[in-house]
Protein backbone atom coordinates (compact mmCIF):
# COMPACT_ATOMS: atom_id res chain seq x y z
CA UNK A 1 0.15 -15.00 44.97
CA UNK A 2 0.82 -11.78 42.65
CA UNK A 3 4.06 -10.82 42.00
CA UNK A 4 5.35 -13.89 43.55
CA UNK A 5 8.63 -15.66 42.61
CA UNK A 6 10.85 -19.07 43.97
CA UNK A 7 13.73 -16.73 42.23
CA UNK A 8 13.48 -13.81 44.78
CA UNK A 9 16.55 -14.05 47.39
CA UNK A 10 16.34 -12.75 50.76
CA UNK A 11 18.08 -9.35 51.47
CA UNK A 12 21.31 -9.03 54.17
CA UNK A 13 19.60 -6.19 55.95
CA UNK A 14 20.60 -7.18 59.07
CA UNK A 15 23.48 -5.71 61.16
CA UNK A 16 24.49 -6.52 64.96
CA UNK A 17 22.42 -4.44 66.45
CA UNK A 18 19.62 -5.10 64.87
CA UNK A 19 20.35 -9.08 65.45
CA UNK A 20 20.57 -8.38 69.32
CA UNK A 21 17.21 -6.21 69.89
CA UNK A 22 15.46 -9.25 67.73
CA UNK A 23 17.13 -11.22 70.44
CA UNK A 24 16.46 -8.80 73.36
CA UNK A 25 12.94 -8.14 72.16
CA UNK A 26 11.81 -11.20 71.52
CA UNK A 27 12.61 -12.73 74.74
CA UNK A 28 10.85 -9.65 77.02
CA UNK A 29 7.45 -9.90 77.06
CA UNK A 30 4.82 -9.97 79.55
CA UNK A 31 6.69 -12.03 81.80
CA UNK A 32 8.96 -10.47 83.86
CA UNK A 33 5.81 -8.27 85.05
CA UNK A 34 4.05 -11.27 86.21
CA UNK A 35 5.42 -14.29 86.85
CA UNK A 36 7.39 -13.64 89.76
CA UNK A 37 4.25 -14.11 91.95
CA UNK A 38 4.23 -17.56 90.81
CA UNK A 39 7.78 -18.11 91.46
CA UNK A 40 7.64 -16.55 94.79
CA UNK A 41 5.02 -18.60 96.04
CA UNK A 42 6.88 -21.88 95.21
CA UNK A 43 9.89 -20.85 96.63
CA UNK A 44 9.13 -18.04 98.81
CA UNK A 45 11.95 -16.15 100.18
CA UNK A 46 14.34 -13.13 98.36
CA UNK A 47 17.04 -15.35 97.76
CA UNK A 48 15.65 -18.17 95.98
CA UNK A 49 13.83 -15.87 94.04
CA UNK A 50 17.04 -14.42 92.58
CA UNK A 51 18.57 -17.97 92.61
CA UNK A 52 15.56 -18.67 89.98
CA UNK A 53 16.02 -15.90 87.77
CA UNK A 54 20.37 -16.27 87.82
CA UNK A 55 19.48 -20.08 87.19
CA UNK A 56 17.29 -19.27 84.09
CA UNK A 57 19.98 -16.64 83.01
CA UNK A 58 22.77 -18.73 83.33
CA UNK A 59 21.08 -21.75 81.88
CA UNK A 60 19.55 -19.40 78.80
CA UNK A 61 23.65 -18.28 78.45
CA UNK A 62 25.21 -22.11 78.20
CA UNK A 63 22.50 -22.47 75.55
CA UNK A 64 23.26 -19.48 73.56
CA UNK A 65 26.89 -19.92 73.25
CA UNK A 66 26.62 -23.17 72.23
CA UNK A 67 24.48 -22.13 69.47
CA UNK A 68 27.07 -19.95 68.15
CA UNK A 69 29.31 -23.02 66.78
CA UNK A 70 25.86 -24.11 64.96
CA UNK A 71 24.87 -20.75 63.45
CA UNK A 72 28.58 -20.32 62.43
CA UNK A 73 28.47 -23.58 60.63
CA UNK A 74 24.95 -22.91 58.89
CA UNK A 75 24.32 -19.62 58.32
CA UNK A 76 20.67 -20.57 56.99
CA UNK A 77 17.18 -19.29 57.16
CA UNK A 78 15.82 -21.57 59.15
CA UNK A 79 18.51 -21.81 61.85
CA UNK A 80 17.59 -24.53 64.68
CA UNK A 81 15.35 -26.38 61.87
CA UNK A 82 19.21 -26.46 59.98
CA UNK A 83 20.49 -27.44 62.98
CA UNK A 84 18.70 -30.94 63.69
CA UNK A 85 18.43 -31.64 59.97
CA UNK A 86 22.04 -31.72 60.09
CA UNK A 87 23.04 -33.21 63.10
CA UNK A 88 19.84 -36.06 62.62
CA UNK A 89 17.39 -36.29 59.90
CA UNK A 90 14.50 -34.92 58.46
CA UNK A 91 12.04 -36.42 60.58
CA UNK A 92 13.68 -34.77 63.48
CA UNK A 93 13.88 -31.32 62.05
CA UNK A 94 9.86 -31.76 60.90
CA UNK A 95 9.08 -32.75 63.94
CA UNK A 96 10.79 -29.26 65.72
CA UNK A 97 8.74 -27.46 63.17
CA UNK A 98 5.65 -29.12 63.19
CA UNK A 99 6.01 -27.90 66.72
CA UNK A 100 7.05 -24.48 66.09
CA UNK A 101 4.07 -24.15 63.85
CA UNK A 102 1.50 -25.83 65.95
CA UNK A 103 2.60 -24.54 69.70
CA UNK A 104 5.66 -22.97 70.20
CA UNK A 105 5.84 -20.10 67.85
CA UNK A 106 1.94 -19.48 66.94
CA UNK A 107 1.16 -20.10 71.00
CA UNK A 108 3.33 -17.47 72.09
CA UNK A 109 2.52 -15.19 69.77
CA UNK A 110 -1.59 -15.87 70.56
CA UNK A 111 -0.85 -15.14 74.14
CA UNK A 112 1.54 -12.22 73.61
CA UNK A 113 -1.18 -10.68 71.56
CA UNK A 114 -3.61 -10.97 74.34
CA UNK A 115 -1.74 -10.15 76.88
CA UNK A 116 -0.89 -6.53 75.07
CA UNK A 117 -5.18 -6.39 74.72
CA UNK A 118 -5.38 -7.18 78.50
CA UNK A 119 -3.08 -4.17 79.34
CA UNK A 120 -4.85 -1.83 76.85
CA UNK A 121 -7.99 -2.78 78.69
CA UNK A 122 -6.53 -0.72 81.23
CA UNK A 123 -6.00 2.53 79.18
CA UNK A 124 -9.89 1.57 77.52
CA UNK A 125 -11.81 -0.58 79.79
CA UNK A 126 -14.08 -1.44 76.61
CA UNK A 127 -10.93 -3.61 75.52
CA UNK A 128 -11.37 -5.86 77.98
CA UNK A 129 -11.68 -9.66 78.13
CA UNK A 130 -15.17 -9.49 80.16
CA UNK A 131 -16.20 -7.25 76.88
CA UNK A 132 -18.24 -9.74 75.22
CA UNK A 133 -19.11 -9.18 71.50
CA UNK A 134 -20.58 -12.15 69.84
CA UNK A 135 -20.53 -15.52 69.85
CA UNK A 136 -19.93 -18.19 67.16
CA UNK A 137 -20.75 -21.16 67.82
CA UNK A 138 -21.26 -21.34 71.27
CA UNK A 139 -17.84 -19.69 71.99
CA UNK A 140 -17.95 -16.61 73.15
CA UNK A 141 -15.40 -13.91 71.03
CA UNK A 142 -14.54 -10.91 73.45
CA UNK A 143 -13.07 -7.44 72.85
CA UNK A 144 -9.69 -8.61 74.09
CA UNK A 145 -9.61 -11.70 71.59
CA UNK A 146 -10.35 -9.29 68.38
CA UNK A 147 -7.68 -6.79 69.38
CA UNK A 148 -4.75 -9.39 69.92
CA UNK A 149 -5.43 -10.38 66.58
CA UNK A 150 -5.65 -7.21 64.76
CA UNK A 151 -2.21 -6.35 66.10
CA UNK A 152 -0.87 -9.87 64.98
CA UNK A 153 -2.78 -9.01 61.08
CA UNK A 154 -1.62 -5.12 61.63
CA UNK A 155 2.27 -6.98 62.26
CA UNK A 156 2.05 -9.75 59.86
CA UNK A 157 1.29 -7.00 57.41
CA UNK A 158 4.00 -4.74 58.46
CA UNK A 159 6.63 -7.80 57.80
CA UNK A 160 5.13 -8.98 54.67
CA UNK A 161 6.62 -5.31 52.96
CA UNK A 162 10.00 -6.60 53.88
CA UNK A 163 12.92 -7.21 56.16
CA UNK A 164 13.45 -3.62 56.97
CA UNK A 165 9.86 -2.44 58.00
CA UNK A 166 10.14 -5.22 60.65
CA UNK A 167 13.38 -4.59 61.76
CA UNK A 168 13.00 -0.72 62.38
CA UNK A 169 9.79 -1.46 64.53
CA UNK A 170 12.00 -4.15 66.57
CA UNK A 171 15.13 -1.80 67.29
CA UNK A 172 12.94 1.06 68.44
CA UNK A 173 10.30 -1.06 70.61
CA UNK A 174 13.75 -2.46 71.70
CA UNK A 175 15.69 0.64 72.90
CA UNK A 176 12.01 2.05 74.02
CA UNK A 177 11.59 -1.24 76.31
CA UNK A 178 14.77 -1.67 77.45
CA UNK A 179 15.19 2.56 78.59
CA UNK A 180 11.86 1.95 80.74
CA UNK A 181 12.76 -1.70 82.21
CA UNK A 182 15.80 0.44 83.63
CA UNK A 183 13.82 3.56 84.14
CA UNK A 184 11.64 1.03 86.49
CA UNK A 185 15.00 -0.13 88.26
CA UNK A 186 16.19 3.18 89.17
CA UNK A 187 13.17 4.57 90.03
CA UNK A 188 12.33 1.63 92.52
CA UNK A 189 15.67 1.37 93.83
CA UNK A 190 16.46 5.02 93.96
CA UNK A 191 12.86 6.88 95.04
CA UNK A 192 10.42 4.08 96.57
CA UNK A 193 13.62 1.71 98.36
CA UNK A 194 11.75 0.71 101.32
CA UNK A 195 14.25 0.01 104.19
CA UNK A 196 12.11 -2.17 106.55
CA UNK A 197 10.82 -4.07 103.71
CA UNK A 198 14.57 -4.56 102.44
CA UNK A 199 15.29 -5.92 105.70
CA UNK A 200 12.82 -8.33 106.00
CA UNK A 201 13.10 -9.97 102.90
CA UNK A 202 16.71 -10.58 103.17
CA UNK A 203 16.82 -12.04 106.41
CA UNK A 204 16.86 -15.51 105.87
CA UNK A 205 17.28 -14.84 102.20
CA UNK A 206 18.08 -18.43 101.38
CA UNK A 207 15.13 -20.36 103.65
CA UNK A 208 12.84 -21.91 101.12
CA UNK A 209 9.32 -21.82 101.90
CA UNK A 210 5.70 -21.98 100.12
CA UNK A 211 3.32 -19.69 100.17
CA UNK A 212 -0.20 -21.21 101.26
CA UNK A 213 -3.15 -18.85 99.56
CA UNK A 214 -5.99 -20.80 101.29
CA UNK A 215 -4.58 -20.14 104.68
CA UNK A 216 -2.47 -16.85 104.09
CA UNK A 217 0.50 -18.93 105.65
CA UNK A 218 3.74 -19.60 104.73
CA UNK A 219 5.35 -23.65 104.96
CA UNK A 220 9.41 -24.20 104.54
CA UNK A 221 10.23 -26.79 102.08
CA UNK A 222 13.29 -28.78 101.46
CA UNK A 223 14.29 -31.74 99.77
CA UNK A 224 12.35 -33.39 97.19
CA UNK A 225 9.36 -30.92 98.36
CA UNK A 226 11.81 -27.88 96.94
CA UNK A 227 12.99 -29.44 94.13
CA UNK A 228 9.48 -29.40 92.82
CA UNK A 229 9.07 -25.78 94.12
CA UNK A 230 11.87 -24.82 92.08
CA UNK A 231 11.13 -27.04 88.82
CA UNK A 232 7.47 -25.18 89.03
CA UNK A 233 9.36 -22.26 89.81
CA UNK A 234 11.10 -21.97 86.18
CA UNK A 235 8.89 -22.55 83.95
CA UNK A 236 7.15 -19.35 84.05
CA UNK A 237 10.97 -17.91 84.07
CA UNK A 238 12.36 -19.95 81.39
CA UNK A 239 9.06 -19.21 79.63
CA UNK A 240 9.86 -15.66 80.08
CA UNK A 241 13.73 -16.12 78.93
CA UNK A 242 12.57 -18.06 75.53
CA UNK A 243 12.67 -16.76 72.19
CA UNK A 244 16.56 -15.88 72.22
CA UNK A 245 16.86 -18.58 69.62
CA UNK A 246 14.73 -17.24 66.67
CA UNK A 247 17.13 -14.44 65.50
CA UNK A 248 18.86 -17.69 63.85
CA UNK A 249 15.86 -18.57 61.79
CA UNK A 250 16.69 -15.32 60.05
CA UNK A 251 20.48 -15.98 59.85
CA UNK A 252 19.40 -15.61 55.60
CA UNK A 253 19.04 -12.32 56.31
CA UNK A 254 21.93 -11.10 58.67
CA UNK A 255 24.97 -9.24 57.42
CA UNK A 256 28.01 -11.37 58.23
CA UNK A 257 25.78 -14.11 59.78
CA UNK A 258 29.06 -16.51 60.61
CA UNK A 259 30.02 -13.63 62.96
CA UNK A 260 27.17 -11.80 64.36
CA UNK A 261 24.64 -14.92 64.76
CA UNK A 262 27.02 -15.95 67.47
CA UNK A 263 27.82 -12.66 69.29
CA UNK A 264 24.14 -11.41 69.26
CA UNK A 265 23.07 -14.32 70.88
CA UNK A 266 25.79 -13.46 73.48
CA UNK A 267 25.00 -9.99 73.82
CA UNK A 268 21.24 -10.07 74.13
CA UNK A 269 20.83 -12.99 76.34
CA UNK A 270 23.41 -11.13 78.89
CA UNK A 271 20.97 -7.92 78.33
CA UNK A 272 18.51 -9.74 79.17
CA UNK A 273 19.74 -11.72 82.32
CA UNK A 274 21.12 -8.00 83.99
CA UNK A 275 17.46 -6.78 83.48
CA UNK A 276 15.28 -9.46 84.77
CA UNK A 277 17.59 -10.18 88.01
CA UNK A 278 18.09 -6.25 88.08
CA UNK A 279 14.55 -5.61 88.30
CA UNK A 280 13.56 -8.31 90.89
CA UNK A 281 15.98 -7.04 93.32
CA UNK A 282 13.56 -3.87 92.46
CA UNK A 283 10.94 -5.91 93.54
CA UNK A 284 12.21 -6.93 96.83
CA UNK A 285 13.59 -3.16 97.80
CA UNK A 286 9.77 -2.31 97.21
CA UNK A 287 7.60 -5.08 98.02
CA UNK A 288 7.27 -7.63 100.68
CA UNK A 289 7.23 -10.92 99.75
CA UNK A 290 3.76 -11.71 100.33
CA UNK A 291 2.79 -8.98 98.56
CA UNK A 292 4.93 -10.03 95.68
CA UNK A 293 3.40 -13.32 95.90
CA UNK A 294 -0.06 -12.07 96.21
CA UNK A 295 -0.32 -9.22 93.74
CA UNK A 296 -3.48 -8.60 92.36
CA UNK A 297 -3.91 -10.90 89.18
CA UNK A 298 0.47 -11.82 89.47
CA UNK A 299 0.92 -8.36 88.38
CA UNK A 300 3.99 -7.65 90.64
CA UNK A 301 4.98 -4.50 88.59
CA UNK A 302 1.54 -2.81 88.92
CA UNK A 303 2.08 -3.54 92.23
CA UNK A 304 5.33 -2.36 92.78
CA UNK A 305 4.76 0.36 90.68
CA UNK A 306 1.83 1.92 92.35
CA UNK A 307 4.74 2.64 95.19
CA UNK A 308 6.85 4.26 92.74
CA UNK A 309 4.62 6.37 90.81
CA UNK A 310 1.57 6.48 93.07
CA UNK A 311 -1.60 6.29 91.25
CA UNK A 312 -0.33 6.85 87.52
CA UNK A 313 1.60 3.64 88.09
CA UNK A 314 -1.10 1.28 86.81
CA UNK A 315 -1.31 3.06 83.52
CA UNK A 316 2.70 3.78 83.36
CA UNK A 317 3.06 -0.25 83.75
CA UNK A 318 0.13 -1.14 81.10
CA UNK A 319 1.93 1.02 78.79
CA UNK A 320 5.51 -0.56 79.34
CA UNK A 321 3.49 -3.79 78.65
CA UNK A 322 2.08 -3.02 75.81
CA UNK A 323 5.11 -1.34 73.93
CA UNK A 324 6.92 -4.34 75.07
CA UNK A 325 4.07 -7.19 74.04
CA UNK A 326 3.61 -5.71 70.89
CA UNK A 327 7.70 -5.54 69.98
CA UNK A 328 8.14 -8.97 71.40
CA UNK A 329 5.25 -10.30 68.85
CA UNK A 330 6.90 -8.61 66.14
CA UNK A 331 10.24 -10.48 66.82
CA UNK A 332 7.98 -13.90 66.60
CA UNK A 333 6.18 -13.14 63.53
CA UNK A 334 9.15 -11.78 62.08
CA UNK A 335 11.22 -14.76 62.43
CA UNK A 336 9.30 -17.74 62.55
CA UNK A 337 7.71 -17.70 59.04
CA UNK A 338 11.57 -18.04 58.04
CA UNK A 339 11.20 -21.81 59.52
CA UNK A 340 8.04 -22.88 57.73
CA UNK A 341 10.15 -21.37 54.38
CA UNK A 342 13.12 -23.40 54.83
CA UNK A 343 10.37 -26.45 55.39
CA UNK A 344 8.71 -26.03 52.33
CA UNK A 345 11.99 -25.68 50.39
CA UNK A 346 12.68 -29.63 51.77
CA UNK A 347 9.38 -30.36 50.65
CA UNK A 348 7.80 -31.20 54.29
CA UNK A 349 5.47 -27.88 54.56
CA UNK A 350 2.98 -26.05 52.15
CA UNK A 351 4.82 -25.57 49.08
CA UNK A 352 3.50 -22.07 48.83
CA UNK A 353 5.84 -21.14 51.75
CA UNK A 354 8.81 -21.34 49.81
CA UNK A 355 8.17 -18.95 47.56
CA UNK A 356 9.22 -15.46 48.55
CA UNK A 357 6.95 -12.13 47.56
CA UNK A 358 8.01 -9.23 45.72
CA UNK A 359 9.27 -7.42 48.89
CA UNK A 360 11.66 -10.99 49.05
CA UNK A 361 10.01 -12.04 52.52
CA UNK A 362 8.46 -15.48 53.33
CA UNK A 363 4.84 -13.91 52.79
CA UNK A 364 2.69 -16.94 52.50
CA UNK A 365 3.99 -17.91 55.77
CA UNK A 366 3.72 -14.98 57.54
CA UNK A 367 -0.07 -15.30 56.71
CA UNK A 368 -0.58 -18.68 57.71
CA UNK A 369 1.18 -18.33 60.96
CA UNK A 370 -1.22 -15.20 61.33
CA UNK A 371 -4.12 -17.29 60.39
CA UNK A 372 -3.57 -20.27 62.91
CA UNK A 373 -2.49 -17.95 65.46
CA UNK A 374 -5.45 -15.85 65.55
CA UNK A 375 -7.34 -19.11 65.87
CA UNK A 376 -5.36 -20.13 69.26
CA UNK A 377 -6.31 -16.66 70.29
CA UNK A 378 -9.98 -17.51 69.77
CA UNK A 379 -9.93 -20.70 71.10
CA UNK A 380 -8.75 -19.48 74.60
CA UNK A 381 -6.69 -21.90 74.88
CA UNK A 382 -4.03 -19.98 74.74
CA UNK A 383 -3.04 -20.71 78.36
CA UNK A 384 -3.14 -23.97 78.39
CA UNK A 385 -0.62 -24.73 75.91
CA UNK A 386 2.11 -22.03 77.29
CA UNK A 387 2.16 -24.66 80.33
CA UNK A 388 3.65 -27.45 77.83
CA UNK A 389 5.32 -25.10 75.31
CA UNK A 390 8.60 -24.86 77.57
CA UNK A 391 9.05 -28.68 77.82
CA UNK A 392 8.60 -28.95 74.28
CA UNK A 393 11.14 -26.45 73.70
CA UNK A 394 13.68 -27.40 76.57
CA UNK A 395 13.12 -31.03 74.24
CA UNK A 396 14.40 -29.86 70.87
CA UNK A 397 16.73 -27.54 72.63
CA UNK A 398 18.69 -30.54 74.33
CA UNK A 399 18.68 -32.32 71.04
CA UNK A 400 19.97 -28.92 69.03
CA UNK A 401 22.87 -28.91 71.52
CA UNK A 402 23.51 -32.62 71.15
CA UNK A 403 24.13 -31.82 67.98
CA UNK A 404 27.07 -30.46 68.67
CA UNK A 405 28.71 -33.26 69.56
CA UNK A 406 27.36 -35.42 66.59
CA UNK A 407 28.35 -33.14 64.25
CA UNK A 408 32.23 -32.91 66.00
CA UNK A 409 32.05 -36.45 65.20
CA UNK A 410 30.44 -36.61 61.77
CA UNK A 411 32.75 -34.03 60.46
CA UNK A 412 35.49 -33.36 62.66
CA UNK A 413 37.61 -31.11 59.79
CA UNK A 414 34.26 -28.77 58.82
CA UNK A 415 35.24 -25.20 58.84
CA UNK A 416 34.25 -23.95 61.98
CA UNK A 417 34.35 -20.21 62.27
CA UNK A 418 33.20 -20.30 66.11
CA UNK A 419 33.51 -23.12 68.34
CA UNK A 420 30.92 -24.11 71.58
CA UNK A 421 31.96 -21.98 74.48
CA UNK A 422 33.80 -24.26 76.69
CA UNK A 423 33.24 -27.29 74.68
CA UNK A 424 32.55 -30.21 75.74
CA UNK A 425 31.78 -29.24 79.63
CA UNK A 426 29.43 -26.16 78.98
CA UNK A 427 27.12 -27.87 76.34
CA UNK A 428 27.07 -31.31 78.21
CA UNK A 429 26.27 -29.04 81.78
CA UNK A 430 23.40 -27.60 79.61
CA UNK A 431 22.07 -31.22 78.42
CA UNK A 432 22.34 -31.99 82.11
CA UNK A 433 20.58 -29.03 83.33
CA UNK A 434 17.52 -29.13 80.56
CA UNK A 435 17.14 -32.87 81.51
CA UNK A 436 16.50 -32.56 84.91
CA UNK A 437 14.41 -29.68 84.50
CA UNK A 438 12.47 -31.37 81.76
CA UNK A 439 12.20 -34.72 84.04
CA UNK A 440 11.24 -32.65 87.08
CA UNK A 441 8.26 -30.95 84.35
CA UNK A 442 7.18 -34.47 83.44
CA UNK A 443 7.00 -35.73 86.97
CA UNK A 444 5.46 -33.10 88.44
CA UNK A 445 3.38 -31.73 85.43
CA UNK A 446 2.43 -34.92 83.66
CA UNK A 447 -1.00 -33.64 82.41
CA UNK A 448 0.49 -30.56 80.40
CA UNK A 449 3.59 -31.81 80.03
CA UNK A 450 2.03 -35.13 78.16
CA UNK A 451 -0.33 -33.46 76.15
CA UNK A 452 3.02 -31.04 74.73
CA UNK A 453 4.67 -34.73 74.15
CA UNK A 454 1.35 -36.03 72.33
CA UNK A 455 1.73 -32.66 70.01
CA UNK A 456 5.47 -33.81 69.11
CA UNK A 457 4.40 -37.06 68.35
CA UNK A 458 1.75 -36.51 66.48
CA UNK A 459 3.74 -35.08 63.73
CA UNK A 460 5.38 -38.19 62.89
CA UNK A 461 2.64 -39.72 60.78
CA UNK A 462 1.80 -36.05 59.60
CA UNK A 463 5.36 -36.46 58.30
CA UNK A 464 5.57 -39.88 56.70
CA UNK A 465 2.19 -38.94 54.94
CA UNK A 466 3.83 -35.85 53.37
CA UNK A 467 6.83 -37.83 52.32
CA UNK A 468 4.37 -40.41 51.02
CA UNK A 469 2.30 -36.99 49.14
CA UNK A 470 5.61 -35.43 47.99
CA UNK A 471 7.08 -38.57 46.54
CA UNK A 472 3.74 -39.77 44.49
């Protein structure tokens, strides 16, 4: 590509702050405006539902300051992809960003993009998904589809001029987002607190119950019966708590990245946890639980909001949305062409990904994770593969923490600026905590769940035939 150079080195424009809103902005999306419906029917009353979301923070936390002793250790671009090389091999590491290329990161972003052209839909009803344009193929390409991915070609742009363009957009989307998530809070708690509705939902906060929709009934659950409920129950929240992880794939470009890797990590996964609990105890001030559970489409905070601000609320929440969607998909495309570079540079990706452009950015990358996830958006099925993407990230993330305790072994006198929050019990609890949950997905979710497994696999010949390529 012109202008293009392997002897370009990235730029340390990075501080802390700018570390923690990638952190705090890629993790809110769309989620915390939806998927407490879902949650809410599995487990139905106030209580679990808070249990769910403290759960998800606290497990997101244990994971975060573990990673601190890793980032510490590498400061790389390419930070969990680092990670496993070290602690395992490079079949391990490929296969985390096979992954990352083919579901985790290019998935999310696919669905974040659509999501932001479902909202606008709401501002410009043309926008919407029912908006059919052509068709190619047989497939059908709506209005929706071809405005996710112009903004995922408008932000792929934006980061392929360098570092700084895409970290300006993140810290203001940021602070934007995270003023209205708060503005929601107080306004809810403060203007629209509904007293009876308080009342009922918190007597017998902790009864666990599931919400029929064919009969409009609720059942209580216990046992095995609510360990499923609850299992179903995170995955839309852990979905909605993911991402916190990719401000290490940039560690190459973070000022001081020994130090503020760690503590950003800290920081905006705590942000994070405060909001999301914060603003479903917003939820249950304004709404009844059935009607959180049975909001129009999941959308709780349309719901909720239509209380608050009366009629404007629809449009006030499909604008929060968007700002939000679009700075949480400029997080993702921001950071994860740093893993396919770091790949290429070990010889297991595109060769062309290694080599940075004249702004000193990963742009071949960027482009192909643009390219292949404006093809997921196409395809439609988007959906589909967010039900598999968090067991295939729980996966690696058990392994990445693992790690820690290989590499204590392997090289007990390395230089370790920052060590594992309460090391060993913290990262083992963690280990503990993913397993079960990723057992419980398997179990109860064996048809997504396998096919996320298959994906993993499958990049174990895709590997050995590279070696094979790159050794010839």
């Amino acid at each position: 590509m012109e202008n293009e150079t392997e002897n370009h080195e990235m730029k340390r424009e990075l501080g802390l702050l700018d570390a923690t809103m990638l952190v705090v902005g890629s993790m809110i999306g769309s989620g915390i405006f939806i998927v407490s419906a879902d949650i809410t029917r599995s487990v139905g009353s106030a209580g679990w539902l808070i249990i769910i979301w403290l759960l998800t923070g606290m497990v997101t936390l244990m994971a975060a300051l573990s990673y601190g002793e890793l980032s510490a250790m590498y400061p790389k671009a390419g930070g969990q992809y680092v990670y496993l090389k070290e602690s395992y091999n490079k079949l391990i590491a490929f296969l985390y960003g096979w992954s990352t290329f083919m579901v985790i990161q290019t998935g999310t972003i696919a669905a974040v993009g659509v999501a932001f052209a479902k909202f606008a839909a709401y501002l410009y009803a043309p926008l919407g998904d029912d908006n059919i344009l052509f068709s190619i193929g047989g497939v059908n390409i709506n209005a929706a589809q071809i405005l996710a991915i112009s903004t995922i070609i408008l932000l792929t742009w934006i980061n392929s001029r360098g570092v700084k363009n895409g970290k300006i957009i993140q810290t203001i989307l940021t602070i934007v987002k995270i003023l209205s998530l708060f503005g929601l809070i107080i306004a809810g708690l403060a203007f629209s607190f509904r007293t009876e509705v308080w009342q009922a939902n918190w007597t017998d906060m902790f009864t666990p119950f599931r919400w029929d929709a064919s009969t409009q009934t609720k059942v209580t659950i216990g046992g095995a019966t609510l360990f499923a409920g609850v299992v179903s129950a995170m995955v839309g929240s852990l979905f909605s708590s993911d991402a916190w992880n990719n401000v290490t794939f940039i560690a190459g470009e973070i000022r001081n990245p020994r130090k503020n890797i760690g503590l950003s990590l800290f920081l905006g996964t705590m942000i994070v946890t405060v909001i999301y609990v914060s603003t479903n105890i917003m939820y249950t001030a304004v709404l009844s639980m059935e009607e959180i559970a049975n909001a129009p489409a999941d959308r709780v905070a349309v719901a909720a909001s239509q209380y608050i601000f009366g009629t404007a609320g629809t449009l006030v929440i499909a604008i929060m949305i968007m700002i939000s969607t679009f700075g949480c998909n400029n997080g993702l495309i921001l950071s994860g062409a740093r893993v396919y570079y770091t790949m290429a540079q070990d010889g297991v990706f595109f060769k062309q990904a290694a080599v940075l452009n004249k702004f000193e950015v990963p742009g071949w990358g960027l482009w192909a994770q643009c390219l292949w996830a404006s093809a997921l958006c196409l395809t439609g099925r988007y959906g589909d593969l967010l039900d598999y993407v968090i067991f295939v990230v729980l996966i690696f993330y058990i392994l990445t923490i693992g790690g820690i305790f290989i590499l204590r072994r392997k090289y007990p006198d390395a230089d370790r600026p920052y060590k594992a929050f309460g090391y060993p019990f913290i990262p083992a609890l963690y280990i503990v905590c993913a397993a079960v949950i990723c057992g419980g997905l398997l179990y109860y979710k064996t048809s997504t769940c396998g096919w996320g497994l298959v994906i993993v696999l499958l990049g174990i010949p895709v590997y050995y035939i590279s070696e094979r390529y790159r050794k010839s």
